[in-house]
N, C-alpha and C. Protein backbone atom coordinates (compact mmCIF):
# COMPACT_ATOMS: atom_id res chain seq x y z
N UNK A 1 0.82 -1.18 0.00
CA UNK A 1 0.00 0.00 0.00
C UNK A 1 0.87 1.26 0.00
N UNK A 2 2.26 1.57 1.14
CA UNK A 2 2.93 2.66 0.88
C UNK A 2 3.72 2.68 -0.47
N UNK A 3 4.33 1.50 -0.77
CA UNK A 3 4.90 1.73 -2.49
C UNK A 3 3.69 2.43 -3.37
N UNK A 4 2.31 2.21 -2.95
CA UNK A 4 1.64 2.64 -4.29
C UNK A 4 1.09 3.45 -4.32
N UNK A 5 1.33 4.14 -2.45
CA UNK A 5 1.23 5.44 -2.62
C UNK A 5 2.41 6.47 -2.81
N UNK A 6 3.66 5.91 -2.39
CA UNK A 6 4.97 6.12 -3.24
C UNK A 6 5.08 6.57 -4.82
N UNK A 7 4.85 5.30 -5.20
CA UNK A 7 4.70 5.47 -6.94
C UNK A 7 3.78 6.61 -6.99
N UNK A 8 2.31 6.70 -6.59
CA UNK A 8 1.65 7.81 -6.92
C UNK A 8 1.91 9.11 -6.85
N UNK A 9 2.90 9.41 -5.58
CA UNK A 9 3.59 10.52 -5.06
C UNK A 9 4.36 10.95 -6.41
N UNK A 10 5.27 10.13 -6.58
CA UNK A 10 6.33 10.44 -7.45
C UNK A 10 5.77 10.79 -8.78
N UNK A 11 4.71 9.60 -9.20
CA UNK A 11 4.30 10.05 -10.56
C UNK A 11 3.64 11.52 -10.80
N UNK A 12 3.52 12.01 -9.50
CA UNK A 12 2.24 13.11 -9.19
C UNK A 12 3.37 14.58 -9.41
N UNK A 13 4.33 14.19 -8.73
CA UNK A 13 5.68 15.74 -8.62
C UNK A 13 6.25 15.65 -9.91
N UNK A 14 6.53 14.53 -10.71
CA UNK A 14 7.03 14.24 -12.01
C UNK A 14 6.40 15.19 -12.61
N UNK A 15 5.01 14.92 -13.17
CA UNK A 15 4.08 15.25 -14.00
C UNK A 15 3.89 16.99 -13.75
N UNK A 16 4.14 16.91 -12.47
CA UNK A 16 4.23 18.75 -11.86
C UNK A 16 5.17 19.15 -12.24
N UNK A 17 6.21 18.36 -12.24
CA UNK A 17 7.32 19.46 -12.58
C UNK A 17 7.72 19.50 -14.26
N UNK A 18 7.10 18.60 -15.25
CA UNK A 18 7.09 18.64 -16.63
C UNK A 18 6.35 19.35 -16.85
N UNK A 19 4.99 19.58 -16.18
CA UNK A 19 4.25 20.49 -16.52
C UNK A 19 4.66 22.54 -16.23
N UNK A 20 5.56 22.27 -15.13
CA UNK A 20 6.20 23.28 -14.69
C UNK A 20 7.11 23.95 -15.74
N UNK A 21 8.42 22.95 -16.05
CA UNK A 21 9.01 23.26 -17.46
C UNK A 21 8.48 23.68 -18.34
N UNK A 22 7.58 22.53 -19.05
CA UNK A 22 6.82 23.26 -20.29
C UNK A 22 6.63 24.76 -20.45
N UNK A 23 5.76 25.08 -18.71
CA UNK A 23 5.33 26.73 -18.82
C UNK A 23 6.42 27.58 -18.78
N UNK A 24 7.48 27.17 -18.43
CA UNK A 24 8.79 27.96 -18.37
C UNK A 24 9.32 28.29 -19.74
N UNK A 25 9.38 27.08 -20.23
CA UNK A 25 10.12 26.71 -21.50
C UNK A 25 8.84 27.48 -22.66
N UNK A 26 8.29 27.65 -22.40
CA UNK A 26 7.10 28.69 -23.32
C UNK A 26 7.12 29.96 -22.76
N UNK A 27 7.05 30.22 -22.05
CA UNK A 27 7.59 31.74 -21.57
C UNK A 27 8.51 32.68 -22.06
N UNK A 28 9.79 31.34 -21.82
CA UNK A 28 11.38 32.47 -22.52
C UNK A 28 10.78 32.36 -23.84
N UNK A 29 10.14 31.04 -24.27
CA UNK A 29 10.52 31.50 -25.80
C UNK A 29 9.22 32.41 -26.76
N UNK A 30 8.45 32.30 -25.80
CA UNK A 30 7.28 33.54 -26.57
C UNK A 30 7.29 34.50 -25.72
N UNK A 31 8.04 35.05 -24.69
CA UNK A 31 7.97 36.26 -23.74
C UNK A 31 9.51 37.43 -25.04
N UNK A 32 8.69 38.71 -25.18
CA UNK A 32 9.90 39.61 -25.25
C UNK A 32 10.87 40.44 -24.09
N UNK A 33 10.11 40.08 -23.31
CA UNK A 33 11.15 40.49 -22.10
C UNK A 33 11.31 39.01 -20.88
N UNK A 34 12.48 38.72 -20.82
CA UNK A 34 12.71 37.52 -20.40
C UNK A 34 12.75 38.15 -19.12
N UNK A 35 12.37 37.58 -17.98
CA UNK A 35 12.89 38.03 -16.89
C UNK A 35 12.83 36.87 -15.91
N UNK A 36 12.48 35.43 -16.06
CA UNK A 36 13.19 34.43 -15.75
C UNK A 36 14.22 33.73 -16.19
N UNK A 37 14.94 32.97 -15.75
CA UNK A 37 16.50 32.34 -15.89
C UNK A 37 16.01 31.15 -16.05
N UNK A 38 16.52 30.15 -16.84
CA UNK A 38 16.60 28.68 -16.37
C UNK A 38 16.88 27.75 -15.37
N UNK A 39 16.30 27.39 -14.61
CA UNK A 39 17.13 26.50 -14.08
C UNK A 39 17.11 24.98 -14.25
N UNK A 40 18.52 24.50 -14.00
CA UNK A 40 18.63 22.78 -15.01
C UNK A 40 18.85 22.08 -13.04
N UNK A 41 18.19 21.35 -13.11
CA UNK A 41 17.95 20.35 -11.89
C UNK A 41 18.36 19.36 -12.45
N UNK A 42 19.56 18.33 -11.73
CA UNK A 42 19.82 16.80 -12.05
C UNK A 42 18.68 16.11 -11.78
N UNK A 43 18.27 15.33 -12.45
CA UNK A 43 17.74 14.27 -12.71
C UNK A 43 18.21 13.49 -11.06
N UNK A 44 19.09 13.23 -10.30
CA UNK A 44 19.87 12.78 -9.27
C UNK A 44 19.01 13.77 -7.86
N UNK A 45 19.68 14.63 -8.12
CA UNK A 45 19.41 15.58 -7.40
C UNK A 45 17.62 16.40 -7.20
N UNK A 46 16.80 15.99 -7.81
CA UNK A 46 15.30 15.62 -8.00
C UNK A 46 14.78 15.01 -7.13
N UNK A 47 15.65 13.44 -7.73
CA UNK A 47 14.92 11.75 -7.01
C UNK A 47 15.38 12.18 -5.71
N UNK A 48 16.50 13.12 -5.63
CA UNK A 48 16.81 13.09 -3.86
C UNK A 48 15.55 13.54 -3.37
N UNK A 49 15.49 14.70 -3.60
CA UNK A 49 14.52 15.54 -3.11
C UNK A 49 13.02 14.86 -3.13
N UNK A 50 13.11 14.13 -3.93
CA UNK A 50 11.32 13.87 -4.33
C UNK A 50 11.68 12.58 -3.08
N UNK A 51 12.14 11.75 -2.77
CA UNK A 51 12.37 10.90 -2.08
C UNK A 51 12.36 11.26 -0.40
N UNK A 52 13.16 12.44 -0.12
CA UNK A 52 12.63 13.22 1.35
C UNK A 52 11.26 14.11 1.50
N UNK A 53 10.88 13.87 0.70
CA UNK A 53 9.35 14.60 0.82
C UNK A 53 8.39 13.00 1.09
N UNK A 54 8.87 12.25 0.31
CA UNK A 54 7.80 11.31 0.11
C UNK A 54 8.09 10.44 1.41
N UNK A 55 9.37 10.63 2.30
CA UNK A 55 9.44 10.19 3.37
C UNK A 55 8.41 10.96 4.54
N UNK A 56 8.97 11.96 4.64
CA UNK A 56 7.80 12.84 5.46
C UNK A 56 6.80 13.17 5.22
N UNK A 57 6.01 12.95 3.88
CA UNK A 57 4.69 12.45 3.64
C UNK A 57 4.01 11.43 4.53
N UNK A 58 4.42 10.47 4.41
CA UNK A 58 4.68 8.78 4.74
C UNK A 58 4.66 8.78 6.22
N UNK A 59 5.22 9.47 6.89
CA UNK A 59 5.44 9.85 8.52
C UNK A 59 4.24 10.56 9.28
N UNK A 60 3.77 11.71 8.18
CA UNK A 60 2.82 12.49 8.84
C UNK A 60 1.28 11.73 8.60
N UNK A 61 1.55 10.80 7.17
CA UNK A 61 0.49 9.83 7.43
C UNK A 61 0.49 8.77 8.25
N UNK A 62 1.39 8.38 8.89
CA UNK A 62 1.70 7.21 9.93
C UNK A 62 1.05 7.61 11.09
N UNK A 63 1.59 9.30 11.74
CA UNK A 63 0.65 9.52 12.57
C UNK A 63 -0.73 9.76 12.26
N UNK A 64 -0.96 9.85 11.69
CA UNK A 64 -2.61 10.54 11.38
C UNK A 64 -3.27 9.31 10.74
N UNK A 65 -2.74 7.48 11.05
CA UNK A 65 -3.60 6.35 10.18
C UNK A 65 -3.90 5.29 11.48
N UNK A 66 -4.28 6.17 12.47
CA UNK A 66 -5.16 5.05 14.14
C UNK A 66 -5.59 3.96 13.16
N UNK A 67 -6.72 3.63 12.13
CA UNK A 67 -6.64 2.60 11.52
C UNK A 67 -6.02 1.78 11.50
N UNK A 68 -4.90 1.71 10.54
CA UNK A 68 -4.07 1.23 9.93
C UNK A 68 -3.23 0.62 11.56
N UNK A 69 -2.94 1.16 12.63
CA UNK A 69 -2.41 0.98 13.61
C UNK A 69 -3.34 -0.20 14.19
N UNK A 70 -4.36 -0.11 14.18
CA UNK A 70 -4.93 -1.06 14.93
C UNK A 70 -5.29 -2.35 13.88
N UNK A 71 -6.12 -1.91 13.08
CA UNK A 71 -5.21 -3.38 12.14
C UNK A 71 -4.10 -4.42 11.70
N UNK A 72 -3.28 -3.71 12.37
CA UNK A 72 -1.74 -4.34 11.97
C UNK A 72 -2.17 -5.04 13.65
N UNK A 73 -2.08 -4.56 14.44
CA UNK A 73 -2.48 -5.26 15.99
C UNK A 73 -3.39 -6.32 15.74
N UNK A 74 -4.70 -6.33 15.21
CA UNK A 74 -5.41 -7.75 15.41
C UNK A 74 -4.62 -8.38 14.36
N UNK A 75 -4.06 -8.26 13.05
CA UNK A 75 -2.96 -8.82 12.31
C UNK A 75 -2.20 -9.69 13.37
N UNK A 76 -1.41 -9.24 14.35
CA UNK A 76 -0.33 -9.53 15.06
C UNK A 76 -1.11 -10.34 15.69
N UNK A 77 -2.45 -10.24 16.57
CA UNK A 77 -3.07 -11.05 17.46
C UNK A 77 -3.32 -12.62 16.80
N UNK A 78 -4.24 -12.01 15.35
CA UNK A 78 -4.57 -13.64 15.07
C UNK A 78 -3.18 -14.70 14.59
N UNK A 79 -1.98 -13.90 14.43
CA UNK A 79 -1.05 -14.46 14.15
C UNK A 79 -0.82 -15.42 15.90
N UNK A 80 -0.37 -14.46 16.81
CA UNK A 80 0.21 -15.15 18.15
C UNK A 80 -1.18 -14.80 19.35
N UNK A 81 -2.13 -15.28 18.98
CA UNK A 81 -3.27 -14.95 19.96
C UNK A 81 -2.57 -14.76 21.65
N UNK A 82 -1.08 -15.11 21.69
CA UNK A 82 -1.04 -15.40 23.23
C UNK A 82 -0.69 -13.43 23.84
N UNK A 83 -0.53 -12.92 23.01
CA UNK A 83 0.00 -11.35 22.94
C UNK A 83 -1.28 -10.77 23.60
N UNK A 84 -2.21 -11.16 23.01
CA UNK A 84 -3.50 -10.45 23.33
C UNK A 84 -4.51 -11.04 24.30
N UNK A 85 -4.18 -11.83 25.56
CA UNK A 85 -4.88 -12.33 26.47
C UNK A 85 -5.98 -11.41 27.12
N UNK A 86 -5.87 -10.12 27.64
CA UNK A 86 -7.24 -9.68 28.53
C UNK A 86 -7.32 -8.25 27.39
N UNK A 87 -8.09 -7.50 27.96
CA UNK A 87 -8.89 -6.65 27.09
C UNK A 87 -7.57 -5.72 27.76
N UNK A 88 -7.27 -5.66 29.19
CA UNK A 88 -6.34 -4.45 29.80
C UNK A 88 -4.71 -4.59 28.76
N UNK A 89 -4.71 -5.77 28.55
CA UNK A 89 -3.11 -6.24 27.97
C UNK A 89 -3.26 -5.30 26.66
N UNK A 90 -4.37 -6.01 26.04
CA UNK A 90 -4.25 -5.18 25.14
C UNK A 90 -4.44 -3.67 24.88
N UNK A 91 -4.81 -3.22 25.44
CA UNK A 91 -5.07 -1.63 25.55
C UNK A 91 -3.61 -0.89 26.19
N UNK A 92 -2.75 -1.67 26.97
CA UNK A 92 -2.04 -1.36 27.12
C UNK A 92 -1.00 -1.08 25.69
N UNK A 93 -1.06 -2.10 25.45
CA UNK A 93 -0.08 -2.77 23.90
C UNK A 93 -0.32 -1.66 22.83
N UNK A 94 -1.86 -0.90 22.78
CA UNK A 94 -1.85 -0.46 21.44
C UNK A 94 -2.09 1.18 22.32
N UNK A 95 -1.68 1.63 23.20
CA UNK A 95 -1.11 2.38 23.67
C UNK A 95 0.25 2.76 23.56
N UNK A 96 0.76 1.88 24.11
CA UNK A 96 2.45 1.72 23.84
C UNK A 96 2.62 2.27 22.03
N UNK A 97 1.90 1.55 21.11
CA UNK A 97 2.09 2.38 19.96
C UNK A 97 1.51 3.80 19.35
N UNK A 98 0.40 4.30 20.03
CA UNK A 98 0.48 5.34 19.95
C UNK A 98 -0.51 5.24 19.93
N UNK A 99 -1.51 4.50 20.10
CA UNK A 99 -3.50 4.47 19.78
C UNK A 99 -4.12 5.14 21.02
N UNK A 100 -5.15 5.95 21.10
CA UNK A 100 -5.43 6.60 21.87
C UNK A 100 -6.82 5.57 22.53
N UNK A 101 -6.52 5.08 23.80
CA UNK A 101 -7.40 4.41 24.41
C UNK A 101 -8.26 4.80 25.34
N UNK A 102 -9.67 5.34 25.22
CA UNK A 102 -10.76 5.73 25.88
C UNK A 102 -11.18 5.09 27.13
């Protein structure tokens, strides 16, 4: 699920930033007064960047997916049912990861 929201990320800033060029690259050349510069971005130096965004994307959705947190827990339970013996154990457990228990 995060690769394919990965891939989507990436395909999404790609497409932004070709679309970005284009308008640039039509500007200098139908503008008579140029008053932007080019700038040439590595291809390297991009994937860096697009890659620390899509990390802290990924993070700020980690906190903000209680879901996803507690699913991976009954995941874990029906795997080793012995983890999850009383209702307190467990509330403790999905506390400890960050689930907010009422």
């Amino acid at each position: 699920m995060l690769d394919d929201r990965r891939r989507s990320l990436r395909q999404k800033a790609l497409a932004f930033w070709v679309r970005r060029r284009r308008a640039v690259n039509y500007l200098n050349n139908h503008s008579h007064q140029t008053a932007m510069t080019t700038i040439t971005v590595s291809e390297e130096k991009f994937n860096k960047v697009l890659a620390d965004v899509e990390l802290l994307i990924e993070d700020v959705a980690s906190l903000f997916d209680q879901d996803e947190i507690a699913r991976k827990r009954i995941a874990e339970i029906e795997v080793d049912p012995s983890i999850g013996r009383s209702e307190k154990e467990l509330d403790e457990y999905l506390r400890k990861r960050g689930l907010k228990i009422e």
